[in-house]
N, C-alpha and C. Protein backbone atom coordinates (compact mmCIF):
# COMPACT_ATOMS: atom_id res chain seq x y z
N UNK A 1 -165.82 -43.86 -176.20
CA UNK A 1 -164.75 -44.25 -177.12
C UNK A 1 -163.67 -43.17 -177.14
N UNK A 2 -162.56 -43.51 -177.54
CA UNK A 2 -161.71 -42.81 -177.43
C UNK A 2 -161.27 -41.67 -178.71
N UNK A 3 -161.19 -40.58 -178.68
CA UNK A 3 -160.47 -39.96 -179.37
C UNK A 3 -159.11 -39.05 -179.62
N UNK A 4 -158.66 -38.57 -180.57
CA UNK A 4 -157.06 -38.22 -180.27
C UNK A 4 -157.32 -36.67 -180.82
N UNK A 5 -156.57 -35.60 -180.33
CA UNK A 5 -156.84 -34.19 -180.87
C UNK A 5 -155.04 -33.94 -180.78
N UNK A 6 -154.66 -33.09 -181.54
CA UNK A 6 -153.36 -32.50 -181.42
C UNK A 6 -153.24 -31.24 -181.07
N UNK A 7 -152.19 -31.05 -180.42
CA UNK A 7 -151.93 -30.22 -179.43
C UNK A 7 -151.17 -29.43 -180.48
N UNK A 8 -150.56 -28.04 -180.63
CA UNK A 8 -149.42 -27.41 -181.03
C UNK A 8 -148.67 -27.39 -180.03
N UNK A 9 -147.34 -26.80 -179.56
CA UNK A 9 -146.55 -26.94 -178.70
C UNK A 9 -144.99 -26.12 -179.21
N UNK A 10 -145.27 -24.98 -178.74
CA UNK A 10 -143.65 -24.20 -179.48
C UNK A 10 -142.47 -25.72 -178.78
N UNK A 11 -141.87 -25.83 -179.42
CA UNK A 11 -140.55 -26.57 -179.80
C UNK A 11 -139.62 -26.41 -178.09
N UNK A 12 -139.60 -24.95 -178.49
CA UNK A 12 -138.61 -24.53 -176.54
C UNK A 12 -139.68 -24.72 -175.79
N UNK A 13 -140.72 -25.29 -175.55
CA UNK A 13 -141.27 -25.42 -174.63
C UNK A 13 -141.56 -26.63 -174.10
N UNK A 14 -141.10 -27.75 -174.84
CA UNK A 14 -141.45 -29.46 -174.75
C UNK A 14 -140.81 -29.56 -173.82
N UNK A 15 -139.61 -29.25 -173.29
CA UNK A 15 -139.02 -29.56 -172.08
C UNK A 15 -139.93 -29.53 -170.79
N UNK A 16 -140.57 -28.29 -170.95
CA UNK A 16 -141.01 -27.76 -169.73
C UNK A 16 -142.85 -28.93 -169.59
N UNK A 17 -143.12 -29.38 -170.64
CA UNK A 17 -144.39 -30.47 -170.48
C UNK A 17 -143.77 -31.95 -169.98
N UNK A 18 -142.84 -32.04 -170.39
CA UNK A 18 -141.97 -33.54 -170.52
C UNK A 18 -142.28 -33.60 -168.57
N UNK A 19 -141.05 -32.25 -168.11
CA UNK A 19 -141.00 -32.28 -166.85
C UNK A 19 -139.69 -32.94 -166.61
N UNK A 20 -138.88 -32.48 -165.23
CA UNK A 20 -137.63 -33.36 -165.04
C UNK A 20 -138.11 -35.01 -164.69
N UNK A 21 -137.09 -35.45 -165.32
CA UNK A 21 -137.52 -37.14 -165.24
C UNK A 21 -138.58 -37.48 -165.97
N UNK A 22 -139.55 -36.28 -166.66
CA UNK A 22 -140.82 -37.01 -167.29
C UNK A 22 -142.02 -36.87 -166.49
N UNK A 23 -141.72 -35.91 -165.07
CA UNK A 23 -142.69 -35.96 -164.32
C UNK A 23 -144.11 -35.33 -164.72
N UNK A 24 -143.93 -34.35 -165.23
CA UNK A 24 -145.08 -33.06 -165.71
C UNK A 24 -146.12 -34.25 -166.46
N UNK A 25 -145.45 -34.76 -167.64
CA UNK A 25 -146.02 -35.55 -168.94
C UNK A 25 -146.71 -37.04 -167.84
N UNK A 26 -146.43 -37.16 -167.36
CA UNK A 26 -146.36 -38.67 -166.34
C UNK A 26 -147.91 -38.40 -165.37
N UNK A 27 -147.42 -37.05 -164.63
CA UNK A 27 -148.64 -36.39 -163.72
C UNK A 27 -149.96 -36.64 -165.20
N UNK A 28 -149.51 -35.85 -166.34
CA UNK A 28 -151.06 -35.77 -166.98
C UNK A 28 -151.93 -36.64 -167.35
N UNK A 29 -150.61 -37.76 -167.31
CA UNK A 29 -151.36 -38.53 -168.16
C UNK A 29 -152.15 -39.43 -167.27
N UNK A 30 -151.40 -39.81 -166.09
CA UNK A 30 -152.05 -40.57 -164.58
C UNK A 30 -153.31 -39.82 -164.49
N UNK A 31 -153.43 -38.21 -164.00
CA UNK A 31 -154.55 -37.47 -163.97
C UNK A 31 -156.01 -37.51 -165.02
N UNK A 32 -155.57 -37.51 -166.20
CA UNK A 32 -156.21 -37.34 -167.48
C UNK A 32 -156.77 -38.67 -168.19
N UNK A 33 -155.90 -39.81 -167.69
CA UNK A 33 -156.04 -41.12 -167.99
C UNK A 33 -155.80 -41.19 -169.66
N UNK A 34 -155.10 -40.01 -170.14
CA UNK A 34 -154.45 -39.93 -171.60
C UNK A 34 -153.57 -40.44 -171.86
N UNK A 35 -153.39 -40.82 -173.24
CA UNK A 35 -151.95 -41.12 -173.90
C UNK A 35 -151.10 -39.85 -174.40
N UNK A 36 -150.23 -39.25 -173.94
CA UNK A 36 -149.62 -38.12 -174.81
C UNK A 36 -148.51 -38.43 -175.43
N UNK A 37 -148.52 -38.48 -176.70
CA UNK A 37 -147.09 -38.43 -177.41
C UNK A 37 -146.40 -37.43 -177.97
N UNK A 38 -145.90 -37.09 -177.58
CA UNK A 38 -144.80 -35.97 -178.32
C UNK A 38 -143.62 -36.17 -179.26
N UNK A 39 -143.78 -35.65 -180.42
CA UNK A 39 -142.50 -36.32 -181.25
C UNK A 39 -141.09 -35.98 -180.55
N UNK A 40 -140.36 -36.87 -181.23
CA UNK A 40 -138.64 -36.29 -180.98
C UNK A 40 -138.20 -34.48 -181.84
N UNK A 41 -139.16 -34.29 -182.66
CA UNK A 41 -138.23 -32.90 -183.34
C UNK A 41 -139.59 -32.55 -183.92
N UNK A 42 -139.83 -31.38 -183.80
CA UNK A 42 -140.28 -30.31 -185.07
C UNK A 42 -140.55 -30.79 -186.29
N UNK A 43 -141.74 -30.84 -187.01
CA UNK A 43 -141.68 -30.94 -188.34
C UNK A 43 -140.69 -29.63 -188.84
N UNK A 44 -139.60 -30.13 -189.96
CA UNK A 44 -138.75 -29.40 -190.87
C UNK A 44 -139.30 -27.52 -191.07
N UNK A 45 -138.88 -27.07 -190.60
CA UNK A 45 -139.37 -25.41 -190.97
C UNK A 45 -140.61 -24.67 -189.78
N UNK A 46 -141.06 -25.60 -189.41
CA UNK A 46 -141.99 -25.21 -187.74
C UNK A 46 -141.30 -25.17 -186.48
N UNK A 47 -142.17 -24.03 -185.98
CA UNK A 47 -141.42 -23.82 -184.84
C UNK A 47 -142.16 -24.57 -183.49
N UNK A 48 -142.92 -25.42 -184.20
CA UNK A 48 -144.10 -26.45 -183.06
C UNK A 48 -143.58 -27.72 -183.38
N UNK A 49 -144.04 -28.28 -182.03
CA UNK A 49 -144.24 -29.48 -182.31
C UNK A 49 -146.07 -29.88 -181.93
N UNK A 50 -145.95 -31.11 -182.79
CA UNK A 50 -147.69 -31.54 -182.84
C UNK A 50 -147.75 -32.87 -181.86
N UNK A 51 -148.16 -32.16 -180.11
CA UNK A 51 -148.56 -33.51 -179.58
C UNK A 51 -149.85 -34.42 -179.71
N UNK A 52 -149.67 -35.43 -179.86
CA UNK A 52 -150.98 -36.17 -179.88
C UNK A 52 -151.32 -36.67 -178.54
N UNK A 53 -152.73 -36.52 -178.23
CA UNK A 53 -153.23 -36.83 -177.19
C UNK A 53 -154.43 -37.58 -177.47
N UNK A 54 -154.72 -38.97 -176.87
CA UNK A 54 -155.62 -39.93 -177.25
C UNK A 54 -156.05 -40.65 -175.67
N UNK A 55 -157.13 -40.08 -175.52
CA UNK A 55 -158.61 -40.82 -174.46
C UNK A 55 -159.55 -39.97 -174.45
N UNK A 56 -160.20 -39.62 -173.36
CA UNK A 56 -161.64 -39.48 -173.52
C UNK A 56 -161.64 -38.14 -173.92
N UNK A 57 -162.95 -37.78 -174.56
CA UNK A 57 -162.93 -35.97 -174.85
C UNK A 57 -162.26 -35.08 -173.68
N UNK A 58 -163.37 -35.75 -173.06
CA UNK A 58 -163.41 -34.55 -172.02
C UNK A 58 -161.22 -34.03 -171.11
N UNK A 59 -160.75 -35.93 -170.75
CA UNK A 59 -159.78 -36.09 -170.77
C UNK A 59 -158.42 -34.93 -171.91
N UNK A 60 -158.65 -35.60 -172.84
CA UNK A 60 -157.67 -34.86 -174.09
C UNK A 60 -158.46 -33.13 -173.53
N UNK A 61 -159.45 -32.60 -173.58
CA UNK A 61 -158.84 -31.27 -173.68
C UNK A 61 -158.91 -30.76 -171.68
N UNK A 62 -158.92 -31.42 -171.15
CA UNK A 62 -157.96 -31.08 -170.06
C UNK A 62 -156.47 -30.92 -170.18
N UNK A 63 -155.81 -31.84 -170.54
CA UNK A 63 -154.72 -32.10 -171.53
C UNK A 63 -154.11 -30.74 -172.07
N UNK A 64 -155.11 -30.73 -172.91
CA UNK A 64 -154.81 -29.32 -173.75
C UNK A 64 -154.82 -27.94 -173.15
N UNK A 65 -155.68 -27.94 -171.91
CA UNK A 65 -155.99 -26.59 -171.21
C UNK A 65 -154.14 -26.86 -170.46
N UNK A 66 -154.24 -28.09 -169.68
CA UNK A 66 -152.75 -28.12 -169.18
C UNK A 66 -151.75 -27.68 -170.00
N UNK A 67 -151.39 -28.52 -171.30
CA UNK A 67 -150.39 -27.85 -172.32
C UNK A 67 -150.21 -26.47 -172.25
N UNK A 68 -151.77 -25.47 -172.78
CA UNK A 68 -151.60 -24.30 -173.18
C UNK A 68 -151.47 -23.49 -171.72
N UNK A 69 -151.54 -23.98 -170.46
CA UNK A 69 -151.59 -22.84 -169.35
C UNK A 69 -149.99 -23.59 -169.44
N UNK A 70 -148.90 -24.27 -169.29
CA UNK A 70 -147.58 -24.39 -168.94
C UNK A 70 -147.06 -23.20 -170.16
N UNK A 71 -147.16 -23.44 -171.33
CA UNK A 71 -146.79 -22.59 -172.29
C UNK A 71 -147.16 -21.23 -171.93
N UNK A 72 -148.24 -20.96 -171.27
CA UNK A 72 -148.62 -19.02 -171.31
C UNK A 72 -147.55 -19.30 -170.15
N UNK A 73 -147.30 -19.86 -168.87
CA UNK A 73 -146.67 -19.17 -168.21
C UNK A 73 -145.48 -19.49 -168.29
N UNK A 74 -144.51 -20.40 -169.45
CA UNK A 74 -143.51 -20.30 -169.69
C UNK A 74 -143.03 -18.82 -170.15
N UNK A 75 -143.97 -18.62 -171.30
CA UNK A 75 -143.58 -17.42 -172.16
C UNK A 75 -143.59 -16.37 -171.46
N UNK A 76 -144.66 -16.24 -169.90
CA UNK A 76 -144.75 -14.86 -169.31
C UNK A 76 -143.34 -15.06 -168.47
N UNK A 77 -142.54 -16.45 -168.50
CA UNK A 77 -141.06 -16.19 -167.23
C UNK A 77 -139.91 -15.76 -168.25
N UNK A 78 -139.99 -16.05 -169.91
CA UNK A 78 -138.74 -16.15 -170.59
C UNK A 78 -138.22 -15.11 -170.91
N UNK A 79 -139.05 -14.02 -169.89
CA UNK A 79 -137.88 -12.66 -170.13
C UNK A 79 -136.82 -12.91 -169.39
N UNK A 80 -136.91 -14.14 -168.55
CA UNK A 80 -136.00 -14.04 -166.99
C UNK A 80 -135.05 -14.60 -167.33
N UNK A 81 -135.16 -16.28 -167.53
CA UNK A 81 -135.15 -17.42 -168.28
C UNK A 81 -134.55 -17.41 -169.66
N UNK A 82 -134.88 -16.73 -170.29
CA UNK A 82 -134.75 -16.35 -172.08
C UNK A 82 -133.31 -17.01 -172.40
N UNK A 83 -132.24 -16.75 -171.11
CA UNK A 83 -130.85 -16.97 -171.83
C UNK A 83 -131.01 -18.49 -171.79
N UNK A 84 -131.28 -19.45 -171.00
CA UNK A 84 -131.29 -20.37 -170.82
C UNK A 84 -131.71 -21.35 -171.99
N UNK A 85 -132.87 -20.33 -172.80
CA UNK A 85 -133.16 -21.34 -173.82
C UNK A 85 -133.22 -20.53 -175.22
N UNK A 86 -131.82 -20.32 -175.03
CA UNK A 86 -131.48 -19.67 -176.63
C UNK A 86 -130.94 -20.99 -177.49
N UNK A 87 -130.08 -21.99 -176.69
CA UNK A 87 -129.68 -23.20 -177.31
C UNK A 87 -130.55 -24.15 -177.63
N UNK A 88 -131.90 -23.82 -177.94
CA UNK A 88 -132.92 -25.00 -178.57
C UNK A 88 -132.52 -26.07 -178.72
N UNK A 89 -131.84 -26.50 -179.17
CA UNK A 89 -131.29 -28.27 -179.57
C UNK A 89 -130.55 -28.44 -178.47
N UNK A 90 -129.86 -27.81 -177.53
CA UNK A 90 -128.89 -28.15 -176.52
C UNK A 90 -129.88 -28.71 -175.78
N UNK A 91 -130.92 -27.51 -175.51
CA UNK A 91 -131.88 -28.32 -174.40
C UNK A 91 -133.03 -29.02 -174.76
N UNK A 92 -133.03 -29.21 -175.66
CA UNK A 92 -133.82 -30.64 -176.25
C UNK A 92 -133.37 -32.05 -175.91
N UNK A 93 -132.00 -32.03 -176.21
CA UNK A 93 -131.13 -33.08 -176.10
C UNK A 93 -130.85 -33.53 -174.63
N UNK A 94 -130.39 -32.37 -173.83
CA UNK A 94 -130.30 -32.27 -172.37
C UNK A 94 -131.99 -32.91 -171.62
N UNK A 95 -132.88 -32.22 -172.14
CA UNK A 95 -133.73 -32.65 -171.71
C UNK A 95 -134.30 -34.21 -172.01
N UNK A 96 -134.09 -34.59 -173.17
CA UNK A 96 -134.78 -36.39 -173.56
C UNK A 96 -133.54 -37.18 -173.25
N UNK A 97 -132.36 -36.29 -172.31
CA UNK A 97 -131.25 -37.48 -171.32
C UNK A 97 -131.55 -37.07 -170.20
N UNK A 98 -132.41 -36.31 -169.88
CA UNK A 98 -132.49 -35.80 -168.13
C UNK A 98 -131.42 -35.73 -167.65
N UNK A 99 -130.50 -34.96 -168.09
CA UNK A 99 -129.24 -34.71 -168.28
C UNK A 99 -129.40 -34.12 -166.43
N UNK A 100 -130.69 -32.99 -166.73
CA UNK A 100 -130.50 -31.80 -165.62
C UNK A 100 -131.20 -32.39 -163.75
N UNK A 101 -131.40 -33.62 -164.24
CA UNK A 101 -131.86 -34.06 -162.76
C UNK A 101 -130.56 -34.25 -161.85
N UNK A 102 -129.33 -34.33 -162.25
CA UNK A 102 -128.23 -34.04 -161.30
C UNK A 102 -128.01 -32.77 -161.06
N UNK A 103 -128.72 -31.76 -161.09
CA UNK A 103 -128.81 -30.87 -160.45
C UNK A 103 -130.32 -30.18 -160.15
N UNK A 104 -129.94 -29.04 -159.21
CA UNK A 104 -131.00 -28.29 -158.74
C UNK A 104 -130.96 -27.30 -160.32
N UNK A 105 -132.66 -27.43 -159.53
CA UNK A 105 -132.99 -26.70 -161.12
C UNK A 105 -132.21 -25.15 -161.24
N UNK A 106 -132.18 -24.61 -160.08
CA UNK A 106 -131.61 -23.09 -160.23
C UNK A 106 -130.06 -23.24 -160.98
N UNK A 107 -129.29 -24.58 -160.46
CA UNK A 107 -128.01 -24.62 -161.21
C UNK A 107 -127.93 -24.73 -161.97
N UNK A 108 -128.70 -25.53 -162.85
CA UNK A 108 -129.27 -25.97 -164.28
C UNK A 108 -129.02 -24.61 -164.89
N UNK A 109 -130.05 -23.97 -164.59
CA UNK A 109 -130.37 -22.75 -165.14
C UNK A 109 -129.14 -21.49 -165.02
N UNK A 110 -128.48 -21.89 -164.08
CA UNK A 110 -127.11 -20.82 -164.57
C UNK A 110 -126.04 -21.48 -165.11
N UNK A 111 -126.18 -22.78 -164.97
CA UNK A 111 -124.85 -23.49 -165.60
C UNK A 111 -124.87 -22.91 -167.24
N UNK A 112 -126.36 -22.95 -167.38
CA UNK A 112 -126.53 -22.71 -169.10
C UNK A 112 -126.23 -20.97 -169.15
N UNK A 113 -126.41 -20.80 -168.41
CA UNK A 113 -125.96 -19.19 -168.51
C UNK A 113 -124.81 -18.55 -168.59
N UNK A 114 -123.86 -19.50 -167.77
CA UNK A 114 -122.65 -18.98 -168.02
C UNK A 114 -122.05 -19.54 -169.26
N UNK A 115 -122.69 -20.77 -169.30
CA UNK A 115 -121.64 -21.00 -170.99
C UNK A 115 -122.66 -20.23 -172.27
């Protein structure tokens, strides 16, 4: 039977699970045979968001090992990276329009740098 566990998920980091086009979130869930939902925003005053993940145990915390290894090695690149995602809501927004699949990711990443 199925069950659902929630994930935490720092806020600047949903982009990087979503994946360009949705791919990352798409791969897990094909792999994992999970449902993952991720809200649109932050509960009010948190700096997480709470994904829900619903199928098999074992499934959901694969899931979760995936979530938390993209996040450690986000946080170990965002000394590099860091400028890129000082605009939290810019790239929230950018990201749930896949704004950045018309470009290569490296341009992406300095376009936001220079502005």
């Amino acid at each position: 039977s199925d069950v659902t566990i929630q994930v935490n998920c720092p806020d600047k980091d949903v982009g990087m699970i979503i994946g360009r086009g949705g791919c990352v979130i798409k791969q897990m869930q094909s792999q994992t045979r999970c449902r993952i939902q991720i809200p649109p925003t932050a509960p009010p005053g948190s700096m997480y968001r709470v994904i829900g993940v619903t199928g098999s145990a074992t499934g959901c915390q694969q899931v979760k090992q995936m979530i938390e290894t993209i996040v450690a090695e986000q946080s170990s690149q965002s000394v590099m990276s860091g400028v890129a995602f000082t605009n939290n809501n810019q790239y929230g927004q950018q990201q749930q329009a896949y704004g950045q699949q018309a470009y290569g990711q490296q341009n992406y990443y300095g376009q936001q740098q220079q502005a």
